[in-house]
C-alpha atoms as a PDB file:
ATOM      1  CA  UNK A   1      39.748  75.596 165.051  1.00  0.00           C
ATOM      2  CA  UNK A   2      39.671  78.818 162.838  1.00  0.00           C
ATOM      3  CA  UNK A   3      36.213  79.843 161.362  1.00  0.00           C
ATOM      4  CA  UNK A   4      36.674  81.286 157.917  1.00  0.00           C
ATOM      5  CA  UNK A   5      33.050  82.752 157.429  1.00  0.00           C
ATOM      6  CA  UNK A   6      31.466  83.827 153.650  1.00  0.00           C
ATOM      7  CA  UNK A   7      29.152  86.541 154.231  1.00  0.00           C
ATOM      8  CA  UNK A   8      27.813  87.183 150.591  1.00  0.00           C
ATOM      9  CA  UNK A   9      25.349  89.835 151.898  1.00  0.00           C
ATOM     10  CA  UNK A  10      22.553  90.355 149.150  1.00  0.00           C
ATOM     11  CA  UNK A  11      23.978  88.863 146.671  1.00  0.00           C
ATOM     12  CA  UNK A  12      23.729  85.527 143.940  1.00  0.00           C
ATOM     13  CA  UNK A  13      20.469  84.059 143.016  1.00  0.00           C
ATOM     14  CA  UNK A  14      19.453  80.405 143.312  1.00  0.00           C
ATOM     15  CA  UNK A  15      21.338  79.767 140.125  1.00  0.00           C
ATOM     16  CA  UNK A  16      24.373  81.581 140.528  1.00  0.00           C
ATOM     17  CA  UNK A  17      24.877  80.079 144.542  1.00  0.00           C
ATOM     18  CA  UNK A  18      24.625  76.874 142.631  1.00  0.00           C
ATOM     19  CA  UNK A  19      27.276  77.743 140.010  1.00  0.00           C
ATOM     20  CA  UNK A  20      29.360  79.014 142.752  1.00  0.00           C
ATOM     21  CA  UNK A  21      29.204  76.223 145.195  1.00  0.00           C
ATOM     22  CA  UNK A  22      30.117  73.557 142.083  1.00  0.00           C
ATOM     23  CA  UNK A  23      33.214  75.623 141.570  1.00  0.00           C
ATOM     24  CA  UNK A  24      34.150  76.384 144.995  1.00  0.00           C
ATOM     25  CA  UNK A  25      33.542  72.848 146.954  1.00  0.00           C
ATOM     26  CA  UNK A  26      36.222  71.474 144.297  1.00  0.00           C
ATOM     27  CA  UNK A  27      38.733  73.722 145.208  1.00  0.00           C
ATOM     28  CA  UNK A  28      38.277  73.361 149.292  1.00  0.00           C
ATOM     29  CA  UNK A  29      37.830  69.301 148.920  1.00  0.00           C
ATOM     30  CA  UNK A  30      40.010  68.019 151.699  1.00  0.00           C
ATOM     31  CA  UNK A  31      40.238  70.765 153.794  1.00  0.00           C
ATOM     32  CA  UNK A  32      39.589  69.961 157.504  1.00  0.00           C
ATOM     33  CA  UNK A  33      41.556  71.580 159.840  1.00  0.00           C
ATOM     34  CA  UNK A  34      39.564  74.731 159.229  1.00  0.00           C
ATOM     35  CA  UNK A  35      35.526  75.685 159.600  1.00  0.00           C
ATOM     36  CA  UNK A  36      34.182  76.825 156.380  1.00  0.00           C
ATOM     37  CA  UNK A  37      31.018  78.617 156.076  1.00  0.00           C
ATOM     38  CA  UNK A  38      28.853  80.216 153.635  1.00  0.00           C
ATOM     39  CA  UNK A  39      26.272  82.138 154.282  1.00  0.00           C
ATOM     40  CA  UNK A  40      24.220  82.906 151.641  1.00  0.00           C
ATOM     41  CA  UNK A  41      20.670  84.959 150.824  1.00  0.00           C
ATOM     42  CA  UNK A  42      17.855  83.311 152.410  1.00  0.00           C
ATOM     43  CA  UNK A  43      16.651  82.844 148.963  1.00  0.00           C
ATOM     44  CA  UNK A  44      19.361  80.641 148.081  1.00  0.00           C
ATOM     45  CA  UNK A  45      19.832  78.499 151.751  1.00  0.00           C
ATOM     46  CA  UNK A  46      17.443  75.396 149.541  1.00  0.00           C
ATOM     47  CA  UNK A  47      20.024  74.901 146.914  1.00  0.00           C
ATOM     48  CA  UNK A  48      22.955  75.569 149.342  1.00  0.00           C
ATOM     49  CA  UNK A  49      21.100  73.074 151.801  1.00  0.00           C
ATOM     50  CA  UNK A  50      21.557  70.286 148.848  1.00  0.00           C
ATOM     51  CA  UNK A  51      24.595  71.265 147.508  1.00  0.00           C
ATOM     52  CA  UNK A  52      26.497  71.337 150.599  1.00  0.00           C
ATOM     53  CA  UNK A  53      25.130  67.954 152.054  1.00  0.00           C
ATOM     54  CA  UNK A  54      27.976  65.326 152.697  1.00  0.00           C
ATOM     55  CA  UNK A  55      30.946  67.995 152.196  1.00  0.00           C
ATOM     56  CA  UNK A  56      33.392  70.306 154.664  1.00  0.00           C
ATOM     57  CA  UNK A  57      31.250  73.418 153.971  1.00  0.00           C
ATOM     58  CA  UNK A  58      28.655  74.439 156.662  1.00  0.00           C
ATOM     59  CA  UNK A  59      25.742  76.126 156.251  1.00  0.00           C
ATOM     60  CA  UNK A  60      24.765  79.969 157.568  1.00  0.00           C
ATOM     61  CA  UNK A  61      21.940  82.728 156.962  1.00  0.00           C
ATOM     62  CA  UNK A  62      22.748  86.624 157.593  1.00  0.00           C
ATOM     63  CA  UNK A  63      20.224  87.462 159.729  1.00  0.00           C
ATOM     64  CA  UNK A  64      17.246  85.570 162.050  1.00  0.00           C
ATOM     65  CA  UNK A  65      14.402  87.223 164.131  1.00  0.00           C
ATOM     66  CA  UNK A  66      14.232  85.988 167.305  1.00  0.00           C
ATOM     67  CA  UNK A  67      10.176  85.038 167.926  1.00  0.00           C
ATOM     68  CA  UNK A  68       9.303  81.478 166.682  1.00  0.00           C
ATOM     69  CA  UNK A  69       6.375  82.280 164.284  1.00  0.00           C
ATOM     70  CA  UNK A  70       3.548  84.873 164.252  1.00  0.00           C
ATOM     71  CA  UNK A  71       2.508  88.082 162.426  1.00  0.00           C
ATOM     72  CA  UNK A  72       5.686  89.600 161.788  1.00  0.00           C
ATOM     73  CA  UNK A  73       5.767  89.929 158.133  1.00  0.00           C
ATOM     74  CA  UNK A  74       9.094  89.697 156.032  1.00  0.00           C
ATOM     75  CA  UNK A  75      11.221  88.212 158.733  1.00  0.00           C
ATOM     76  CA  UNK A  76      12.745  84.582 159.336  1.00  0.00           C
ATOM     77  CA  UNK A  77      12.816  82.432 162.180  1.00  0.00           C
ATOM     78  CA  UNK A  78      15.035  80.168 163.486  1.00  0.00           C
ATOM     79  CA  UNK A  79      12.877  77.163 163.394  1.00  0.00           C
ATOM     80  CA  UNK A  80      12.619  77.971 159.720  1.00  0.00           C
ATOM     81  CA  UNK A  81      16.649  77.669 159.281  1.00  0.00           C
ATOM     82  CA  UNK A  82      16.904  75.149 161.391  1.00  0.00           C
ATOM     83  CA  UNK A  83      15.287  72.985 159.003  1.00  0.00           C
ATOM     84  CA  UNK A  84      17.491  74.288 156.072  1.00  0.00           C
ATOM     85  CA  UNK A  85      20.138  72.868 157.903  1.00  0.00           C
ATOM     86  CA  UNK A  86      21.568  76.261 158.994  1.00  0.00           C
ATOM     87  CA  UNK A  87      24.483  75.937 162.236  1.00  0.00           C
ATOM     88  CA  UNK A  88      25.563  79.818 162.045  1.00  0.00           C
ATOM     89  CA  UNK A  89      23.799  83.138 161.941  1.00  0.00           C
ATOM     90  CA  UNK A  90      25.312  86.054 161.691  1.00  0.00           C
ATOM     91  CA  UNK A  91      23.390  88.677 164.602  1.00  0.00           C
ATOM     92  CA  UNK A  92      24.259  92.635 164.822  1.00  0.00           C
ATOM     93  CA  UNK A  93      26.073  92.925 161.765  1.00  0.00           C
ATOM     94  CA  UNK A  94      26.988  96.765 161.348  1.00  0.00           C
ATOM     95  CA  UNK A  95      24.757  97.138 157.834  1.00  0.00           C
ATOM     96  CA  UNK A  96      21.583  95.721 160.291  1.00  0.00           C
ATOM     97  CA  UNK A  97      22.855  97.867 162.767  1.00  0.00           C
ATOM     98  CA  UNK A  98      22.897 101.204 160.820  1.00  0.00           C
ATOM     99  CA  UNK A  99      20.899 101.293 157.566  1.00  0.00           C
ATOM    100  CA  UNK A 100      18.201  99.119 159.383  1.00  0.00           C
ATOM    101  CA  UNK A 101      18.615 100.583 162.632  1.00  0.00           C
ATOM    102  CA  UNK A 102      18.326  97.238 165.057  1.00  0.00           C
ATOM    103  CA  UNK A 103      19.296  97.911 168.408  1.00  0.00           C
ATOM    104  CA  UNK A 104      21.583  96.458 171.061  1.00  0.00           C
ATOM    105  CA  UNK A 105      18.336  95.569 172.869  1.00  0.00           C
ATOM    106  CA  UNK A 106      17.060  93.753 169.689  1.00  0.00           C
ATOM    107  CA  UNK A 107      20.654  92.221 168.809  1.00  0.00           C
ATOM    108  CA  UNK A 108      20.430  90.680 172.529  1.00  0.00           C
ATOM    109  CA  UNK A 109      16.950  89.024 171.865  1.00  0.00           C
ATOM    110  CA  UNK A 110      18.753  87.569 168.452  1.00  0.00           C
ATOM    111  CA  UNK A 111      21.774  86.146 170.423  1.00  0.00           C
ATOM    112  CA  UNK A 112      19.648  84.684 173.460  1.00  0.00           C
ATOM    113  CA  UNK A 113      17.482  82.785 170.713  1.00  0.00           C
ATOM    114  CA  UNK A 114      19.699  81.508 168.503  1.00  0.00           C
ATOM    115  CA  UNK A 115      21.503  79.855 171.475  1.00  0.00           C
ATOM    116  CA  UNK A 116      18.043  78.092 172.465  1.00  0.00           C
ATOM    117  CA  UNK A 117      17.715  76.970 169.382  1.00  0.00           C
ATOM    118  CA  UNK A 118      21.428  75.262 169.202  1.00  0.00           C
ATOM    119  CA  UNK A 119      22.401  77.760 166.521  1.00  0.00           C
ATOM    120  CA  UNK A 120      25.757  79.431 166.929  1.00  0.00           C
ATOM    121  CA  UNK A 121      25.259  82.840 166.287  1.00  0.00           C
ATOM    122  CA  UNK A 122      28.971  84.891 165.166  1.00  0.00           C
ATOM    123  CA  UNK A 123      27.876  88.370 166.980  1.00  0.00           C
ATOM    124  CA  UNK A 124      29.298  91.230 164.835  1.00  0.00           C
ATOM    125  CA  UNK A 125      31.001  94.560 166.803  1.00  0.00           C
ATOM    126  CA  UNK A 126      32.714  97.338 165.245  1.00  0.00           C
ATOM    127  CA  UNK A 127      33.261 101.172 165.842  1.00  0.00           C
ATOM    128  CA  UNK A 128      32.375 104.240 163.165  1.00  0.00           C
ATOM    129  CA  UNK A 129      35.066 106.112 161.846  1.00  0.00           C
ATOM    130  CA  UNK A 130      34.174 109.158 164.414  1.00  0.00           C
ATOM    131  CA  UNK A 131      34.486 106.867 167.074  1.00  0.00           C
ATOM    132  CA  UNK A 132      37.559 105.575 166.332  1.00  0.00           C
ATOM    133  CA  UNK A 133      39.288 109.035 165.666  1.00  0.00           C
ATOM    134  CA  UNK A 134      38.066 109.688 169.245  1.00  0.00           C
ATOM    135  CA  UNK A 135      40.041 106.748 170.736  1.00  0.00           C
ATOM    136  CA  UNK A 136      36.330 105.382 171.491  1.00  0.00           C
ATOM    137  CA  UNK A 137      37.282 101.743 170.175  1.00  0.00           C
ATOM    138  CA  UNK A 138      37.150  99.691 173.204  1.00  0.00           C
ATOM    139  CA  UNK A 139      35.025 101.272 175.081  1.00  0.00           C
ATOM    140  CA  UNK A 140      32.341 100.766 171.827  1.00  0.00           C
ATOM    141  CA  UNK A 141      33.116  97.428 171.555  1.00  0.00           C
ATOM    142  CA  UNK A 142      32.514  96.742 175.376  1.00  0.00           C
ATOM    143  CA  UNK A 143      29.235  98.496 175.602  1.00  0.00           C
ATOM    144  CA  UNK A 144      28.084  96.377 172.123  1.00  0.00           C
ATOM    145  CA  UNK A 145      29.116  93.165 174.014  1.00  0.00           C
ATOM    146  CA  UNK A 146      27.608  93.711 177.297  1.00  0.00           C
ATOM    147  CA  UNK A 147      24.435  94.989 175.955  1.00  0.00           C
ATOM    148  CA  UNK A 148      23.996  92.123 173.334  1.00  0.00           C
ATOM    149  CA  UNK A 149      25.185  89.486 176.112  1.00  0.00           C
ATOM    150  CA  UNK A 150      22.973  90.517 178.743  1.00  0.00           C
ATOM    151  CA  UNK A 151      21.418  87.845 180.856  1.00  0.00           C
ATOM    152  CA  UNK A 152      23.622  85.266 179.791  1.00  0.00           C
ATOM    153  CA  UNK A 153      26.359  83.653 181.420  1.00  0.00           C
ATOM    154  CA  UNK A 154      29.728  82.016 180.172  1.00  0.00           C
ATOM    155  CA  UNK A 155      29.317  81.951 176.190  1.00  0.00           C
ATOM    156  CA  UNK A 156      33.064  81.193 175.454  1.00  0.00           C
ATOM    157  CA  UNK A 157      32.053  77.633 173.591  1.00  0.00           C
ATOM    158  CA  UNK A 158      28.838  78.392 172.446  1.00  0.00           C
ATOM    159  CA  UNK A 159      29.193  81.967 170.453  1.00  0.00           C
ATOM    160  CA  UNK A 160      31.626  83.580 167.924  1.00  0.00           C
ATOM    161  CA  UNK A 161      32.683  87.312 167.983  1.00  0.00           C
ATOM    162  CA  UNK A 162      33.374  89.279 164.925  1.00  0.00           C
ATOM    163  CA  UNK A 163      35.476  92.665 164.503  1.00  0.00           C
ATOM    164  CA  UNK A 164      34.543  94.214 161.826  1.00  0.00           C
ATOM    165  CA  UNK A 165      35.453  97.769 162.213  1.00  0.00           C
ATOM    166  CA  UNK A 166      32.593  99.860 160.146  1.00  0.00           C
ATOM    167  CA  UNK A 167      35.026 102.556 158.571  1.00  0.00           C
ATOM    168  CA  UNK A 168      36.790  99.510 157.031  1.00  0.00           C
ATOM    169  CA  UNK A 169      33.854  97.626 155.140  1.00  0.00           C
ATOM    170  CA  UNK A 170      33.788  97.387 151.897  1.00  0.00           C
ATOM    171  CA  UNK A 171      36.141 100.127 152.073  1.00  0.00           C
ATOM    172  CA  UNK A 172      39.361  98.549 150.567  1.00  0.00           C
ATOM    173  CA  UNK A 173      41.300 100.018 153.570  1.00  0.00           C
ATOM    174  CA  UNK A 174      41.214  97.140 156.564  1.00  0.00           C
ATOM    175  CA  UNK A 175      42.273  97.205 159.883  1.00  0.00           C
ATOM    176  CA  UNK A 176      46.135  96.795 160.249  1.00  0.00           C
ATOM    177  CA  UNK A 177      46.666  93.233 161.646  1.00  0.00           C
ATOM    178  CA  UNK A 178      48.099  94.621 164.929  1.00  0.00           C
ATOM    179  CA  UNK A 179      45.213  97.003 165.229  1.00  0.00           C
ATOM    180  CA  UNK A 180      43.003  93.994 164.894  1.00  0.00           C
ATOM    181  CA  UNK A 181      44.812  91.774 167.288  1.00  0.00           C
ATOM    182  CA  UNK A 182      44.657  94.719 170.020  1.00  0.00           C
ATOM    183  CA  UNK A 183      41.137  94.397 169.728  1.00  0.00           C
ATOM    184  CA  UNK A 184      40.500  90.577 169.684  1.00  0.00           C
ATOM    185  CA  UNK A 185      42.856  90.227 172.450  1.00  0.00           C
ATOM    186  CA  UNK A 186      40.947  92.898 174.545  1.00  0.00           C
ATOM    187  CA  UNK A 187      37.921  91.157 173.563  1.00  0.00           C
ATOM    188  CA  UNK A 188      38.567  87.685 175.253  1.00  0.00           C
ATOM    189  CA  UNK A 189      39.705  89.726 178.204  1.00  0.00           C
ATOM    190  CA  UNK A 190      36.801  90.433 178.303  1.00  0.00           C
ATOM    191  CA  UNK A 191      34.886  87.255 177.608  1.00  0.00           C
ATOM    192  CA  UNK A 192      36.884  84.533 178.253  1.00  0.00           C
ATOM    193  CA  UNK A 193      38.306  82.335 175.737  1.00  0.00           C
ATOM    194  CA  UNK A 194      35.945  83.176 172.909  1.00  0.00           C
ATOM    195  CA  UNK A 195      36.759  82.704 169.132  1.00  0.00           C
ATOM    196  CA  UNK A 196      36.898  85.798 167.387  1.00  0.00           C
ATOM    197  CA  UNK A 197      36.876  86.274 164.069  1.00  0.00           C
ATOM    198  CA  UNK A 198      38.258  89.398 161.719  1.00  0.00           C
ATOM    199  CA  UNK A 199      36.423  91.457 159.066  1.00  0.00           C
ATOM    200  CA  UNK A 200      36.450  94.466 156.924  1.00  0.00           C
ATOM    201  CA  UNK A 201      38.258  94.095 153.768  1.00  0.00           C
ATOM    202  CA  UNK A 202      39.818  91.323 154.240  1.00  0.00           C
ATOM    203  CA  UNK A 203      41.069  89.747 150.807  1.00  0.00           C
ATOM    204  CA  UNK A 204      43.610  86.899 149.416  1.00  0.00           C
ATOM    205  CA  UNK A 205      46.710  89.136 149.706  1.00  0.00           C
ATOM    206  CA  UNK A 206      45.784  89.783 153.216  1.00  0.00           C
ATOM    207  CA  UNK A 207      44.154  87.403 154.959  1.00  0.00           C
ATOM    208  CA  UNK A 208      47.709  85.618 156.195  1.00  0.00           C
ATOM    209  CA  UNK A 209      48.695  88.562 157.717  1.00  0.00           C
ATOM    210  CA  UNK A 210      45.565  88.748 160.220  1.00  0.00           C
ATOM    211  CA  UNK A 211      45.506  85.062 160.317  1.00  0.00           C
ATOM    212  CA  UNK A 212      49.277  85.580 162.068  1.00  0.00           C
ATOM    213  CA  UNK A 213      48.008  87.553 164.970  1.00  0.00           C
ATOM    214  CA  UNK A 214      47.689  85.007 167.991  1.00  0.00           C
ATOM    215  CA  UNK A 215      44.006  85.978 168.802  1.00  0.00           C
ATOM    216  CA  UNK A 216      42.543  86.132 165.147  1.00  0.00           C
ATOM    217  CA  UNK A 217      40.765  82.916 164.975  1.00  0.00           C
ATOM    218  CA  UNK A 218      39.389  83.387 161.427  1.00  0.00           C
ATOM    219  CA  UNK A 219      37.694  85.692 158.921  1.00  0.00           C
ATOM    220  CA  UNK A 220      34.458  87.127 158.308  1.00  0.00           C
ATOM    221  CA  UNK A 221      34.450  87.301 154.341  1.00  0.00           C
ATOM    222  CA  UNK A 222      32.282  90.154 152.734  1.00  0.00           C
ATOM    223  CA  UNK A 223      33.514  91.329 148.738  1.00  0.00           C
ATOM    224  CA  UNK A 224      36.266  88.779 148.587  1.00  0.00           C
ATOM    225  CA  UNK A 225      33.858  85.950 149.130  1.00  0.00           C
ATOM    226  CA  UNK A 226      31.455  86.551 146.032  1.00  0.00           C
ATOM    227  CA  UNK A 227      34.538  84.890 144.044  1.00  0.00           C
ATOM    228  CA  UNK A 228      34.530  80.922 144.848  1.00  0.00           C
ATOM    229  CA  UNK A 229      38.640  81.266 143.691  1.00  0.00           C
ATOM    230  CA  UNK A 230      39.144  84.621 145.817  1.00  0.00           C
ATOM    231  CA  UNK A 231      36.991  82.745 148.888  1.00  0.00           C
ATOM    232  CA  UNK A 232      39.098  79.716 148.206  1.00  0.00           C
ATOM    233  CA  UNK A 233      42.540  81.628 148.264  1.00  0.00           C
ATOM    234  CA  UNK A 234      42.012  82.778 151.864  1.00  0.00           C
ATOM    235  CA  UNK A 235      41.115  79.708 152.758  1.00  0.00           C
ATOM    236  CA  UNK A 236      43.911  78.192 151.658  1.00  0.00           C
ATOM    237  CA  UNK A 237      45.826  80.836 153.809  1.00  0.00           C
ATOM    238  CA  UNK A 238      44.515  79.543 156.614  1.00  0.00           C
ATOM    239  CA  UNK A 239      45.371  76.248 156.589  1.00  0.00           C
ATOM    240  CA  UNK A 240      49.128  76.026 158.068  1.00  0.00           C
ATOM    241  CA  UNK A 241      50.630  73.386 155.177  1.00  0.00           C
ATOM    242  CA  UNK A 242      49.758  75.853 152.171  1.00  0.00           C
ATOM    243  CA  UNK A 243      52.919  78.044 153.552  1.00  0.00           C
END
């Protein structure tokens, strides 16, 4: 089943994830032969908790740490979104990776954890601009799997995969849709049959064209999401009787 992921990065109060979630879960109602998920600020996972209870939206956070409690000031364990009712994290997104600087070695704690805890974490991969102009892009992406999967066996059912190519976030210039389906399909070469997801500007006017590609099993929503219409919209694209 395709994943179609709302990553609203650090953004919406309390209030406003409450006056987006009225709006939105009216205009998904009935959906079910796609995965939604939102994945709000931590500050807002109470009020998503309640708002989403009894509909087809799941739950998600943006980031976890992977020790169960202790002296490790600002940071969020998995116990602690557990409870919140939280099914997805998102682990080694680029914007953790670069402007906070967390590590492969790090990201691999993250993954290992949130699979102890029954928490499907949707690992995030993705070359720089430099990299790509070098023709770099696969072997990046294989040394950010390996490294973050290390120590851990078959993960096909029990993990999602992300491409998000950096140079295209937030960027308003995505991935082509073949580009992207080079990558995903080089990625369950790699790993088996994994579900891998899409991101990097994706928006309503182009979200059925990745969707197309035969090993794009979703979206990973960034900009486009903050809008409960625009989120809707792609969707909607996903789901094969809209046309």
């Amino acid at each position: 089943m395709e994943l179609l992921a709302a990553n609203w990065k650090m953004n919406k109060t309390p209030k406003e994830t409450k006056e987006y979630l009225e709006k939105f879960l009216g205009l998904v109602e009935g959906i079910k032969d796609v995965e939604i998920l939102v994945c709000p600020p931590f500050t807002s996972l109470c009020v998503a908790k309640e708002m989403l209870e009894g509909s087809n939206v799941k739950l998600g956070a943006q980031n976890c740490y992977h020790e169960q409690k202790g002296a490790f000031t600002g940071e969020v364990s998995l116990d602690m979104l557990k409870e919140l009712g939280v099914s997805y994290v998102i682990v080694g997104h680029s914007e953790r990776r670069w402007i906070f600087g967390e590590t492969d070695e790090l990201i691999n704690k993250k993954v290992i954890a949130c699979l102890e805890k029954d928490i499907r974490p949707i690992l995030c991969v993705g070359e720089k601009i430099e990299e790509r102009e070098a023709g770099m892009t696969l072997k990046v992406i294989e040394s950010q799997l390996k490294l973050a999967l290390s120590g851990l066996d078959d993960v096909s059912n029990r993990i999602d995969i992300a491409y998000e190519p950096v140079w295209a976030i937030g960027s308003g210039n995505p991935a082509t849709p073949e580009d992207a389906q080079l990558v995903h399909r080089f990625i369950k070469d790699l790993l088996g049959d994994v579900r891998v997801l899409y991101g990097g500007s994706v928006n309503p006017q182009n979200a059925k064209d990745f969707l197309s590609m035969p090993d794009v099993d979703g979206l990973l929503v960034g900009t486009a999401s903050l809008d409960p219409s625009s989120f809707a919209q792609i969707v909607k694209a996903s789901c094969r009787d809209q046309g």
